[in-house]
PDB file of N, CA and C in Angstrom:
ATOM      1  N   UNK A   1     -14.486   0.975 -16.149  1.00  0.00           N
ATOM      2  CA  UNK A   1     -14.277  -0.453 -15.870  1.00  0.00           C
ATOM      3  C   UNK A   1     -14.274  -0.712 -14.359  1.00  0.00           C
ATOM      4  N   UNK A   2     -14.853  -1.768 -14.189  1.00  0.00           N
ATOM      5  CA  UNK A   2     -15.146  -2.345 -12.766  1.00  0.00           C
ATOM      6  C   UNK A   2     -13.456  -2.960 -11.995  1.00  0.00           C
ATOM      7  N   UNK A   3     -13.516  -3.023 -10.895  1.00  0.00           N
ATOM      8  CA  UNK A   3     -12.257  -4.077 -10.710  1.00  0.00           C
ATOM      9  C   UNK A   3     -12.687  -5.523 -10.507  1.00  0.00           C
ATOM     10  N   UNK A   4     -13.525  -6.090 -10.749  1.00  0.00           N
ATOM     11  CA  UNK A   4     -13.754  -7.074 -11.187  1.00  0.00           C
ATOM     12  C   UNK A   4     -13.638  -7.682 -13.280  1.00  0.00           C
ATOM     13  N   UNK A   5     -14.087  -6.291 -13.860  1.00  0.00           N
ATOM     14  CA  UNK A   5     -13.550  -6.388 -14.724  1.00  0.00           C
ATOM     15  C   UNK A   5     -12.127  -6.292 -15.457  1.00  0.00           C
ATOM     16  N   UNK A   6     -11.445  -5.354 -14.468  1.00  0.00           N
ATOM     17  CA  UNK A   6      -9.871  -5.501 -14.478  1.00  0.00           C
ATOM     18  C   UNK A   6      -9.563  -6.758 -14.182  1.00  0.00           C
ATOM     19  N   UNK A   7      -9.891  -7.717 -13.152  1.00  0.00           N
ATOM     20  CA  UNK A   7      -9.286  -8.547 -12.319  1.00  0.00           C
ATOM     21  C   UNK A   7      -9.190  -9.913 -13.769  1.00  0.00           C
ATOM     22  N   UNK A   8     -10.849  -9.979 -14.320  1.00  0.00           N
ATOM     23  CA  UNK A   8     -10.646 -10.618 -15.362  1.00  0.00           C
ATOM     24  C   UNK A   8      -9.986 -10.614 -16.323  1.00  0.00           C
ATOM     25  N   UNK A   9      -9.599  -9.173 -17.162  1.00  0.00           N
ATOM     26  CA  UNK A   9      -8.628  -9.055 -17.972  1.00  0.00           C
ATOM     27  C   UNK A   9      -7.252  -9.848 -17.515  1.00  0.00           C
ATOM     28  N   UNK A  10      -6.566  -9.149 -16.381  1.00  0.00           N
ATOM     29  CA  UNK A  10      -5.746  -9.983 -15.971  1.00  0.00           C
ATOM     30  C   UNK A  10      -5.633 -11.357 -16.027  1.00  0.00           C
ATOM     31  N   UNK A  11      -6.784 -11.712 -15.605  1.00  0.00           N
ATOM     32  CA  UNK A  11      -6.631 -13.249 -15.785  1.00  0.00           C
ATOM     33  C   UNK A  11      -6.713 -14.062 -17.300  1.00  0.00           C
ATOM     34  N   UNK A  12      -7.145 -12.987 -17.795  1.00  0.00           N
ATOM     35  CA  UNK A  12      -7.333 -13.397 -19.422  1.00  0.00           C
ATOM     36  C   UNK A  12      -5.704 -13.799 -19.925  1.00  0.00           C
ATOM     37  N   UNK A  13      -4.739 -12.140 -19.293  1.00  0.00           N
ATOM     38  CA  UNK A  13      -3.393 -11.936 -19.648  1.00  0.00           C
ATOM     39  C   UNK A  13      -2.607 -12.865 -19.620  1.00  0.00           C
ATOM     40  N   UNK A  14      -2.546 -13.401 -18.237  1.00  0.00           N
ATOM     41  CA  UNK A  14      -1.504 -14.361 -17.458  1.00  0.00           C
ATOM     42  C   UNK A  14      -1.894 -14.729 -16.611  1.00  0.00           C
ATOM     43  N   UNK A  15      -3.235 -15.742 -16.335  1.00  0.00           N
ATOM     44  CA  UNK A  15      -3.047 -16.688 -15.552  1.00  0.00           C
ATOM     45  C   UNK A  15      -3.676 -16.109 -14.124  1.00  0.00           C
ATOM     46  N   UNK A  16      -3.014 -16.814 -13.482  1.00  0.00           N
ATOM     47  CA  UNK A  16      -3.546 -16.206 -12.009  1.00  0.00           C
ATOM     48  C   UNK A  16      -3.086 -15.225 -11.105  1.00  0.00           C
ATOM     49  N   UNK A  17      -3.388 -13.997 -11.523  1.00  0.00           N
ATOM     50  CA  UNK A  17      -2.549 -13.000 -11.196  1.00  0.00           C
ATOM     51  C   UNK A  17      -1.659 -12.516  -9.942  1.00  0.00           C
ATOM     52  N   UNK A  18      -2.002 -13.456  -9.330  1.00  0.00           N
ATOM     53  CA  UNK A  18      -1.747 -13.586  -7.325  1.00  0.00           C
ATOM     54  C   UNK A  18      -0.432 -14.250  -7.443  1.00  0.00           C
ATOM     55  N   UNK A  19       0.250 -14.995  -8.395  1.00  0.00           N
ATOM     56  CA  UNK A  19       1.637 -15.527  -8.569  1.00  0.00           C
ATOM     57  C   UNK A  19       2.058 -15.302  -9.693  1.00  0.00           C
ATOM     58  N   UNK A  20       1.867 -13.483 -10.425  1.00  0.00           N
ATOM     59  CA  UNK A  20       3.153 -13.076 -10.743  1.00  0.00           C
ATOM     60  C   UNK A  20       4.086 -12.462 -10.395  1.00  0.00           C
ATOM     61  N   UNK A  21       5.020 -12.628 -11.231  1.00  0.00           N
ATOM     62  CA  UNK A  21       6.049 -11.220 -10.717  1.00  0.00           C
ATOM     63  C   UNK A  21       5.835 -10.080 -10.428  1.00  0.00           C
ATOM     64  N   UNK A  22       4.875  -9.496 -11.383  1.00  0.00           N
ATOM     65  CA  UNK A  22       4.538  -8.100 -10.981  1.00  0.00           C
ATOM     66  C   UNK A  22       3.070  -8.047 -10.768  1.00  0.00           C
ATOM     67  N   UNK A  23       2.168  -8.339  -9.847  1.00  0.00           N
ATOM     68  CA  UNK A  23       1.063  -8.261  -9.222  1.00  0.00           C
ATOM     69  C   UNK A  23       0.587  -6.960  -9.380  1.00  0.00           C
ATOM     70  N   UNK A  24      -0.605  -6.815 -10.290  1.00  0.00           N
ATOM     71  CA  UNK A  24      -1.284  -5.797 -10.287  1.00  0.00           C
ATOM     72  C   UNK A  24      -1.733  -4.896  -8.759  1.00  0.00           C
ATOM     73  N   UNK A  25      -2.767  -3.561  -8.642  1.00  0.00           N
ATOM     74  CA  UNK A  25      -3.049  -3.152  -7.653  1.00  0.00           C
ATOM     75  C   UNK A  25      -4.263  -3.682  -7.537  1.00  0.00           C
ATOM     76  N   UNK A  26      -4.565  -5.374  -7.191  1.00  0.00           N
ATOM     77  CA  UNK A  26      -5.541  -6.143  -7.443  1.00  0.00           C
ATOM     78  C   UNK A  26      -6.297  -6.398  -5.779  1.00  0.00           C
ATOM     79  N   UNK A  27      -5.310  -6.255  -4.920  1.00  0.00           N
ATOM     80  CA  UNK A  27      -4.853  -7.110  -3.746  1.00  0.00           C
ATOM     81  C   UNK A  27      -5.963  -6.142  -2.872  1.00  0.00           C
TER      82      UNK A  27
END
């Protein structure tokens, strides 16, 4: 998996992942 394809999952999960609590290793 790509991190663009991670990044989407995430966003699939919850939203916009840059204002959760626990921020993936997205950054």
């Amino acid at each position: 998996m790509t991190n663009a394809q991670l990044t989407l999952i995430q966003i699939d999960n919850y939203g916009p992942w840059t204002v959760t609590p626990k921020p993936r290793r997205e950054v």
